[in-house]
N, C-alpha and C. Protein backbone atom coordinates (compact mmCIF):
# COMPACT_ATOMS: atom_id res chain seq x y z
N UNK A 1 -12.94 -2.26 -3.02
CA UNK A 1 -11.71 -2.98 -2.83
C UNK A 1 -11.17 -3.48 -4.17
N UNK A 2 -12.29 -3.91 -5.18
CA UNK A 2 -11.72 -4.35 -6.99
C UNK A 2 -11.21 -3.20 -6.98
N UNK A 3 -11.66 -1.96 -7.35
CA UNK A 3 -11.04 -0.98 -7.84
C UNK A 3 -9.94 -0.66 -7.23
N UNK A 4 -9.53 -0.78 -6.10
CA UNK A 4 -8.17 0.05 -5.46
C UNK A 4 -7.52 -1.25 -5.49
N UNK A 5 -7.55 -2.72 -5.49
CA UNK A 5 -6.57 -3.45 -5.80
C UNK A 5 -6.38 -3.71 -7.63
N UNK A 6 -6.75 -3.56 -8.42
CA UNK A 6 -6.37 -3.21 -9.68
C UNK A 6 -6.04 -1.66 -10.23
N UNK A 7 -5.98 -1.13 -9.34
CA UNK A 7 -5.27 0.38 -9.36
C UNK A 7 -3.79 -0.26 -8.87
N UNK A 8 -3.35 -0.46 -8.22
CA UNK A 8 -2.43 -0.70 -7.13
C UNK A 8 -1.54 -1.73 -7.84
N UNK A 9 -2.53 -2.81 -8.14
CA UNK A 9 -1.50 -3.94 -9.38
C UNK A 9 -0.70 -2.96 -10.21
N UNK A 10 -1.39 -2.24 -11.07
CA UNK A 10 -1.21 -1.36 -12.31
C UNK A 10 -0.20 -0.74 -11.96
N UNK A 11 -0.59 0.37 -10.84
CA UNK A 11 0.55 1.15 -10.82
C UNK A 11 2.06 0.11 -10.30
N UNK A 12 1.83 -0.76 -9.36
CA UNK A 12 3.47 -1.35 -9.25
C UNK A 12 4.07 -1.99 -10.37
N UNK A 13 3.33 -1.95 -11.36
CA UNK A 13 3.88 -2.79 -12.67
C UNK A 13 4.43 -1.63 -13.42
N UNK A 14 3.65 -0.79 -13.30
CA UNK A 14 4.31 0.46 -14.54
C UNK A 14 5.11 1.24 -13.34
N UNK A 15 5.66 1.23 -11.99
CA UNK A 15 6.46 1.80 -11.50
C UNK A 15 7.65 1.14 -11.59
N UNK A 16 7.52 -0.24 -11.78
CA UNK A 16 8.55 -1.51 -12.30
C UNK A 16 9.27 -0.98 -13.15
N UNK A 17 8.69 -0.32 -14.17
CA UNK A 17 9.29 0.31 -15.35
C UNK A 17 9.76 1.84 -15.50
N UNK A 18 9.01 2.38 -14.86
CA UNK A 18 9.57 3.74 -15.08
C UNK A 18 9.83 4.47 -13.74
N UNK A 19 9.89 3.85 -12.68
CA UNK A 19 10.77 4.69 -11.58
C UNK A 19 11.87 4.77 -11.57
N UNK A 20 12.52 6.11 -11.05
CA UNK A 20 13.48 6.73 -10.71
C UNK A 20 14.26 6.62 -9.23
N UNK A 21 15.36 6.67 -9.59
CA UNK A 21 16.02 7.08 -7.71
C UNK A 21 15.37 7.88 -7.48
N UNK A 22 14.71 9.22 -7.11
CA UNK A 22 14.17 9.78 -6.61
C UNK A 22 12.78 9.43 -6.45
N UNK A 23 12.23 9.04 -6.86
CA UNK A 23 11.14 7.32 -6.93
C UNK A 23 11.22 6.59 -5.22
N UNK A 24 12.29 5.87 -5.83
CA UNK A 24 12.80 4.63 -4.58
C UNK A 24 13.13 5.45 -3.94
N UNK A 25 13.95 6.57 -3.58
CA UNK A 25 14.45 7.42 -2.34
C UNK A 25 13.02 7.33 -1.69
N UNK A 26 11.67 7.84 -2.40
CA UNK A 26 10.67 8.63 -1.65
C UNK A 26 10.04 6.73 -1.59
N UNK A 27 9.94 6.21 -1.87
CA UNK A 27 9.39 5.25 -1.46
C UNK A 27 9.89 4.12 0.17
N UNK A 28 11.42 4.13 0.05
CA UNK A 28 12.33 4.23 1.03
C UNK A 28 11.81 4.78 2.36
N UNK A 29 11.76 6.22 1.95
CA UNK A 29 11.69 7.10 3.04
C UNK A 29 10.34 6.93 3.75
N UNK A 30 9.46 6.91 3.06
CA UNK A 30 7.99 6.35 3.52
C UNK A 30 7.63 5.10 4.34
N UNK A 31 8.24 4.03 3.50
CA UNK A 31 8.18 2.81 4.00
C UNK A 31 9.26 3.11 5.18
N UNK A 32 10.37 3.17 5.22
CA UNK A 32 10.63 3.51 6.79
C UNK A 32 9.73 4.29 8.18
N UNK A 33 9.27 5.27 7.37
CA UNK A 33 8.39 5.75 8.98
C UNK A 33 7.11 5.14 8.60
N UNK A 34 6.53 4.41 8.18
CA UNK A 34 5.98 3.63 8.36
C UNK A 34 6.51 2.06 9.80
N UNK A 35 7.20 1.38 9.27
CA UNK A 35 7.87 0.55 9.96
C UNK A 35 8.17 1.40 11.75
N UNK A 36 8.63 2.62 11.52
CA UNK A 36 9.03 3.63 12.37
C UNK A 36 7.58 3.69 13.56
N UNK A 37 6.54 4.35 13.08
CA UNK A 37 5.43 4.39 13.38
C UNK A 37 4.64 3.35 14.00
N UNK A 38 5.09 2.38 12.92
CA UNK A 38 4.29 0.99 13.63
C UNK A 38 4.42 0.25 15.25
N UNK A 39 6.40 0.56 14.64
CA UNK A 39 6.76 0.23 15.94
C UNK A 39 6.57 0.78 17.06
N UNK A 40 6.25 1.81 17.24
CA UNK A 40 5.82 2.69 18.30
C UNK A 40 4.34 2.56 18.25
N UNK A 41 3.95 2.07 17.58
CA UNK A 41 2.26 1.94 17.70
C UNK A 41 1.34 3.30 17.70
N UNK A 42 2.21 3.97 16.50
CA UNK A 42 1.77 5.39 16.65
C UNK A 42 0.85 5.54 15.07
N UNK A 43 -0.33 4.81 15.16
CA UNK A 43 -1.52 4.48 13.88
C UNK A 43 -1.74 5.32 13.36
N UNK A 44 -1.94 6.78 14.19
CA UNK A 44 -2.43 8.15 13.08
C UNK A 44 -1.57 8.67 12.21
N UNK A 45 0.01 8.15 12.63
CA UNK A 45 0.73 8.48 11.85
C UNK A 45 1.52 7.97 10.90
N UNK A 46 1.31 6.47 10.84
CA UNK A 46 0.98 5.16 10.48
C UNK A 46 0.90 5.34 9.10
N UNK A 47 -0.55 5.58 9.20
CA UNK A 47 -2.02 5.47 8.32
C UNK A 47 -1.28 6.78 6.99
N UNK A 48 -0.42 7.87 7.87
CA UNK A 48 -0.40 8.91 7.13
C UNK A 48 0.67 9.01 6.08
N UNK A 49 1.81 8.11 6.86
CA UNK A 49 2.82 7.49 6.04
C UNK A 49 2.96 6.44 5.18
N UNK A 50 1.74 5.24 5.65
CA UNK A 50 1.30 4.89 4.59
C UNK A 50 0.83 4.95 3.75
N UNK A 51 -0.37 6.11 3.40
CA UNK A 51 -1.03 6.80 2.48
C UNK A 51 0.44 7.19 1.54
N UNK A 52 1.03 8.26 1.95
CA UNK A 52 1.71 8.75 1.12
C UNK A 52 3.27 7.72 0.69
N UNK A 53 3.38 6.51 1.08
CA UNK A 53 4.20 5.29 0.26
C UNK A 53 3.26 4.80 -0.73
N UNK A 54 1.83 4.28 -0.49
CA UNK A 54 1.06 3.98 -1.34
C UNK A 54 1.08 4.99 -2.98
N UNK A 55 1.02 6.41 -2.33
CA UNK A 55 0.75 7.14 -3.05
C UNK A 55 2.52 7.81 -4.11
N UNK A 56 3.32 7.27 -3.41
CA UNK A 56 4.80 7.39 -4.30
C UNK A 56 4.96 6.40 -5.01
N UNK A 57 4.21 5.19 -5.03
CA UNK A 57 3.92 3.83 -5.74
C UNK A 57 3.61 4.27 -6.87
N UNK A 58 2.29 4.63 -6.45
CA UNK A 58 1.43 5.00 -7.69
C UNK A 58 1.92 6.36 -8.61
N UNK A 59 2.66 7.12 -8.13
CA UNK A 59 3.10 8.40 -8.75
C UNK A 59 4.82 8.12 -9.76
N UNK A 60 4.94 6.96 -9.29
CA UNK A 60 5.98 6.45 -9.90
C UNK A 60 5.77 5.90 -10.92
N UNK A 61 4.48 5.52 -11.31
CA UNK A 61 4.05 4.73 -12.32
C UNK A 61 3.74 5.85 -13.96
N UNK A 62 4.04 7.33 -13.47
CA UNK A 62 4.04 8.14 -14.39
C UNK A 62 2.35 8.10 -15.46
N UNK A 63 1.59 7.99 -14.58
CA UNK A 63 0.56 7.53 -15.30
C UNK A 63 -0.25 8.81 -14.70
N UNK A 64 -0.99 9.73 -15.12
CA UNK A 64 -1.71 10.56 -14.44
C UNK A 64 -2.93 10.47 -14.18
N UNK A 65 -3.50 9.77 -14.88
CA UNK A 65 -5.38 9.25 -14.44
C UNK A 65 -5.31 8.15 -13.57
N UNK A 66 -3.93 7.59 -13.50
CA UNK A 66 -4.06 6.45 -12.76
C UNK A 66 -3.87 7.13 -11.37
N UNK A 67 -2.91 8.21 -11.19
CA UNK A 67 -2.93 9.07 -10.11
C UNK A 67 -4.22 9.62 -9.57
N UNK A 68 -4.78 9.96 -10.76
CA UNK A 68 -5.72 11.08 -10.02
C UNK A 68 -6.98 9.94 -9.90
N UNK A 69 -7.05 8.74 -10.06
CA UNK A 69 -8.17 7.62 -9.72
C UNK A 69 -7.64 7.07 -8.52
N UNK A 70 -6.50 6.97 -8.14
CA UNK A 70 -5.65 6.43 -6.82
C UNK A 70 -6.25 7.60 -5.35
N UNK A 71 -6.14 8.54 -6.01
CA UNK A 71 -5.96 9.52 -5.34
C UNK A 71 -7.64 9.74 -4.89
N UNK A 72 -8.50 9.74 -6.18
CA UNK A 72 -9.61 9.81 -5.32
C UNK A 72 -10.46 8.32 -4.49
N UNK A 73 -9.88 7.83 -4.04
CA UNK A 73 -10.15 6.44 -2.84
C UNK A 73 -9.18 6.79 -1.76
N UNK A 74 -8.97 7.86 -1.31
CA UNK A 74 -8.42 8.55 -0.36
C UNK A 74 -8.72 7.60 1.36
N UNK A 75 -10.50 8.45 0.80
CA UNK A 75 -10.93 7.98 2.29
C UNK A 75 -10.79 5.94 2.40
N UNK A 76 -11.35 5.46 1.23
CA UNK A 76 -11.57 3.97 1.42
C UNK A 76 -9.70 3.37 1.68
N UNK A 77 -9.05 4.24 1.75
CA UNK A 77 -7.57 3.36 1.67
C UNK A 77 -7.27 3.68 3.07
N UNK A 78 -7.32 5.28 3.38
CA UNK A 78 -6.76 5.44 4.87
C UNK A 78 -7.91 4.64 5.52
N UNK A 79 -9.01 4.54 5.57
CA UNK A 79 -9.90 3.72 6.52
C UNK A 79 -9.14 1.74 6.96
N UNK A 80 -8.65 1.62 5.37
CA UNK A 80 -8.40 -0.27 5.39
C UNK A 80 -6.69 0.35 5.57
N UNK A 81 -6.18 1.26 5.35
CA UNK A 81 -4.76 0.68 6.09
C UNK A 81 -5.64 0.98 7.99
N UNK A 82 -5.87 1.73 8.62
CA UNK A 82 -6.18 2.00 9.87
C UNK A 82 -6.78 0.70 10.71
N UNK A 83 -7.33 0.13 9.59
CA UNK A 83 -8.75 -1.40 10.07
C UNK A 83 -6.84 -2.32 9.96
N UNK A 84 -6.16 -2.44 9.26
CA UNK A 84 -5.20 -3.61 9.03
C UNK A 84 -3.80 -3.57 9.61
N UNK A 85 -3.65 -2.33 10.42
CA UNK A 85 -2.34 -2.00 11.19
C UNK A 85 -2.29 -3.58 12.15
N UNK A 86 -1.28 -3.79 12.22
CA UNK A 86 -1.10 -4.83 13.90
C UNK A 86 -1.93 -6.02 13.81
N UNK A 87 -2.52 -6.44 12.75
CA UNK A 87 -3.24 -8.04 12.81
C UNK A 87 -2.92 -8.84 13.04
N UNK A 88 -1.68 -8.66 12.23
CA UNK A 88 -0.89 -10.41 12.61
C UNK A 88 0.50 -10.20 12.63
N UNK A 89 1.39 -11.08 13.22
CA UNK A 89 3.04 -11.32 13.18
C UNK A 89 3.57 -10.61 11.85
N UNK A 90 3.03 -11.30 10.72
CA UNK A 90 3.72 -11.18 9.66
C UNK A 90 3.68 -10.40 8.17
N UNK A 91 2.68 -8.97 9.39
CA UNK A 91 2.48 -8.14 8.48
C UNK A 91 3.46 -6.96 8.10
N UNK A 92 3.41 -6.76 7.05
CA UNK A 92 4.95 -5.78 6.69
C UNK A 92 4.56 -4.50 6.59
N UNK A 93 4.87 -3.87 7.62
CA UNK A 93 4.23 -2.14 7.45
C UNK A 93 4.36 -1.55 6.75
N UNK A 94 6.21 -1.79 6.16
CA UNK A 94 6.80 -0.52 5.34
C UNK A 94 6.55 -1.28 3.93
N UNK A 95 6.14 -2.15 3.55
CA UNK A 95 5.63 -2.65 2.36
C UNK A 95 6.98 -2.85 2.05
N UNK A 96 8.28 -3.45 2.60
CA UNK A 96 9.51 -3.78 2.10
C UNK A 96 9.35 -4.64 1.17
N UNK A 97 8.59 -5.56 0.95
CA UNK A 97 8.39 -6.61 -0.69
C UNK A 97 8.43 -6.00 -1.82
N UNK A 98 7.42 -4.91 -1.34
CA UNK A 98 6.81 -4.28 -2.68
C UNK A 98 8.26 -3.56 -3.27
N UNK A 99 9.04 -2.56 -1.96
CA UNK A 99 9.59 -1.35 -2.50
C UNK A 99 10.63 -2.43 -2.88
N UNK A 100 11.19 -3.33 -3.06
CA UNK A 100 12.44 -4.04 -3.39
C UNK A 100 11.76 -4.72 -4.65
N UNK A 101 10.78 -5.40 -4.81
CA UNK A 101 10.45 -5.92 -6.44
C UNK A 101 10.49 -4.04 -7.33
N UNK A 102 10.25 -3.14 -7.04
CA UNK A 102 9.91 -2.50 -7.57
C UNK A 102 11.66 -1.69 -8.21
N UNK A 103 12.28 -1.79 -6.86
CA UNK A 103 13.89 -1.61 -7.29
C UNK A 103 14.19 -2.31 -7.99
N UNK A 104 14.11 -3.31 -8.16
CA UNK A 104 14.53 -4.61 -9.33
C UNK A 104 14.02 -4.52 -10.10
N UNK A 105 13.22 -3.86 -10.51
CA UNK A 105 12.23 -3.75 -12.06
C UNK A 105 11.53 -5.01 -12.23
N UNK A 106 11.65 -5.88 -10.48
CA UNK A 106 10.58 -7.41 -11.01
C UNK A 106 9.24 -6.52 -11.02
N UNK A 107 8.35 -7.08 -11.94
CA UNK A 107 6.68 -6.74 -12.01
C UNK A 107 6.02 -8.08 -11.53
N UNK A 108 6.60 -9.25 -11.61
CA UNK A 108 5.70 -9.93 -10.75
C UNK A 108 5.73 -9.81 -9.30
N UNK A 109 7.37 -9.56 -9.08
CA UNK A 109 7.19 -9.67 -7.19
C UNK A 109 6.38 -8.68 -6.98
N UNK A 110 6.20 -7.30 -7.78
CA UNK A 110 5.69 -6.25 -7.48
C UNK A 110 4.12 -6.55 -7.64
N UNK A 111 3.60 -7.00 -7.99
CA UNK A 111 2.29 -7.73 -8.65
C UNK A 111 1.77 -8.31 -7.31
N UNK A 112 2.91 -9.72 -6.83
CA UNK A 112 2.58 -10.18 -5.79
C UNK A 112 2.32 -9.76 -4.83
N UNK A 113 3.09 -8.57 -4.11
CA UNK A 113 3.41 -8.00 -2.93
C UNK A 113 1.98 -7.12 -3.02
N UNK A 114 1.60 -6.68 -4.09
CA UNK A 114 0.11 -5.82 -4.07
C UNK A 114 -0.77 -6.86 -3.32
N UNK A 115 -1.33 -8.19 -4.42
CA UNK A 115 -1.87 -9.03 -4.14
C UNK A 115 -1.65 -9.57 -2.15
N UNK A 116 -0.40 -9.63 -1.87
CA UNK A 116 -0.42 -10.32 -0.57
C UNK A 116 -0.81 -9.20 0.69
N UNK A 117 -0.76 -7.83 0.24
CA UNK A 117 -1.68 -6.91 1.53
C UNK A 117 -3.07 -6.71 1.03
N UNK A 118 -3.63 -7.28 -0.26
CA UNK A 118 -5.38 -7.07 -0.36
C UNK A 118 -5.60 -8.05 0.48
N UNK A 119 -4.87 -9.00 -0.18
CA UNK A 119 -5.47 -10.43 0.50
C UNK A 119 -5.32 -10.26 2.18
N UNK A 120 -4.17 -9.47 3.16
CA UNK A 120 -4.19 -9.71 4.02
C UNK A 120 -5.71 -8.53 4.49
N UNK A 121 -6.10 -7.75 3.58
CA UNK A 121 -6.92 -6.70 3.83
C UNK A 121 -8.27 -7.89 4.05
N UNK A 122 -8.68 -8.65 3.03
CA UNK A 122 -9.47 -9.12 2.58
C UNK A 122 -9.83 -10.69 4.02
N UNK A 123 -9.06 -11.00 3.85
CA UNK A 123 -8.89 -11.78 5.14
C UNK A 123 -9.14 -11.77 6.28
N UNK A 124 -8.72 -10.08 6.92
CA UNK A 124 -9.03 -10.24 7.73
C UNK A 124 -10.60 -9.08 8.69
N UNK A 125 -10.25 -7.95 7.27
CA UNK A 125 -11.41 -7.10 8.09
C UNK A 125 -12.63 -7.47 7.11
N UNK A 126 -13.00 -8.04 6.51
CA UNK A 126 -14.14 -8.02 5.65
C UNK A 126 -14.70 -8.75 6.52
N UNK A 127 -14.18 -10.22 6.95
CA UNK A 127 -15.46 -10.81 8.07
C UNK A 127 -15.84 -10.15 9.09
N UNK A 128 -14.64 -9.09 9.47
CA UNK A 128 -15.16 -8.57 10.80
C UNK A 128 -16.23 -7.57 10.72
N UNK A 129 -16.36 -6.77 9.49
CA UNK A 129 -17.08 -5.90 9.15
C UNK A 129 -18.75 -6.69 8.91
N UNK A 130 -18.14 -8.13 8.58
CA UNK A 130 -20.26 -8.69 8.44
C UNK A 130 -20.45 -8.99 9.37
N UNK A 131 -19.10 -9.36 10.56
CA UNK A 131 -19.80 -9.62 11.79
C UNK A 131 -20.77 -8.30 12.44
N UNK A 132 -20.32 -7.16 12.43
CA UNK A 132 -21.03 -5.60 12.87
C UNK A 132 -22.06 -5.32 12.18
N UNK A 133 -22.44 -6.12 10.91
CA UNK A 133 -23.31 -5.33 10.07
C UNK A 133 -24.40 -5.76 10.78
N UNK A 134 -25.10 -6.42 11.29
CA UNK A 134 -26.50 -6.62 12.01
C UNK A 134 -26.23 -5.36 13.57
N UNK A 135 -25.41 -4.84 13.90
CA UNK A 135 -25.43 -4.35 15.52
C UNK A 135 -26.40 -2.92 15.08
């Protein structure tokens, strides 16, 4: 979870800086069927649209090791978006915080908005996971 939330900081800070409209188009488009998906409560496809917004984040950041280190935590990311779909009221599917600090070239909102889905990651499935670890 260190490693894929300081991947994730990184890349929204350097996508702050060097994304493109065709960037935000594909980030847009993602984070909508995401939101799309959610609402229908349709998780497998969810998970799949979120992967690949996560992954236009990070590809925006023009960084290529940072890509190809993003890229290999494949399985540990689709597993914690799948564990964090539907937890609570005020979770944001399509990552709308993120993709709007990132249009603005803010790097802190973009910073933040990383920080506020670990933390909602961190919050809420890690206890549930020590609760299972004795079964």
């Amino acid at each position: 979870m260190e490693v894929r939330h300081a991947l994730e900081r990184q890349a929204a800070s350097l996508a702050c800086l060097r994304r493109t409209e065709v960037d935000l188009k594909q980030m847009d488009f993602f984070g909508n069927k995401c939101q799309q998906f959610y609402d229908e409560n349709d998780t497998e496809n969810f998970v799949k649209a979120d992967w690949s917004l996560h992954q236009s984040v990070v590809s925006a950041s023009n960084n290529q090791l940072l890509i190809e280190m993003h890229t290999g935590l494949y399985e540990e990311i689709q597993l914690s978006i799948s564990h964090t779909t539907g937890i609570e009221d005020d979770y944001d599917p399509g990552h709308q915080k993120l993709i709007q600090a990132i249009r603005a070239q803010d790097t802190d909102g973009a910073v933040q908005a990383v920080d506020d889905y670990i933390q909602h990651f961190k919050k809420f499935i890690i206890p549930r996971a020590n609760e299972f670890e004795g079964l």
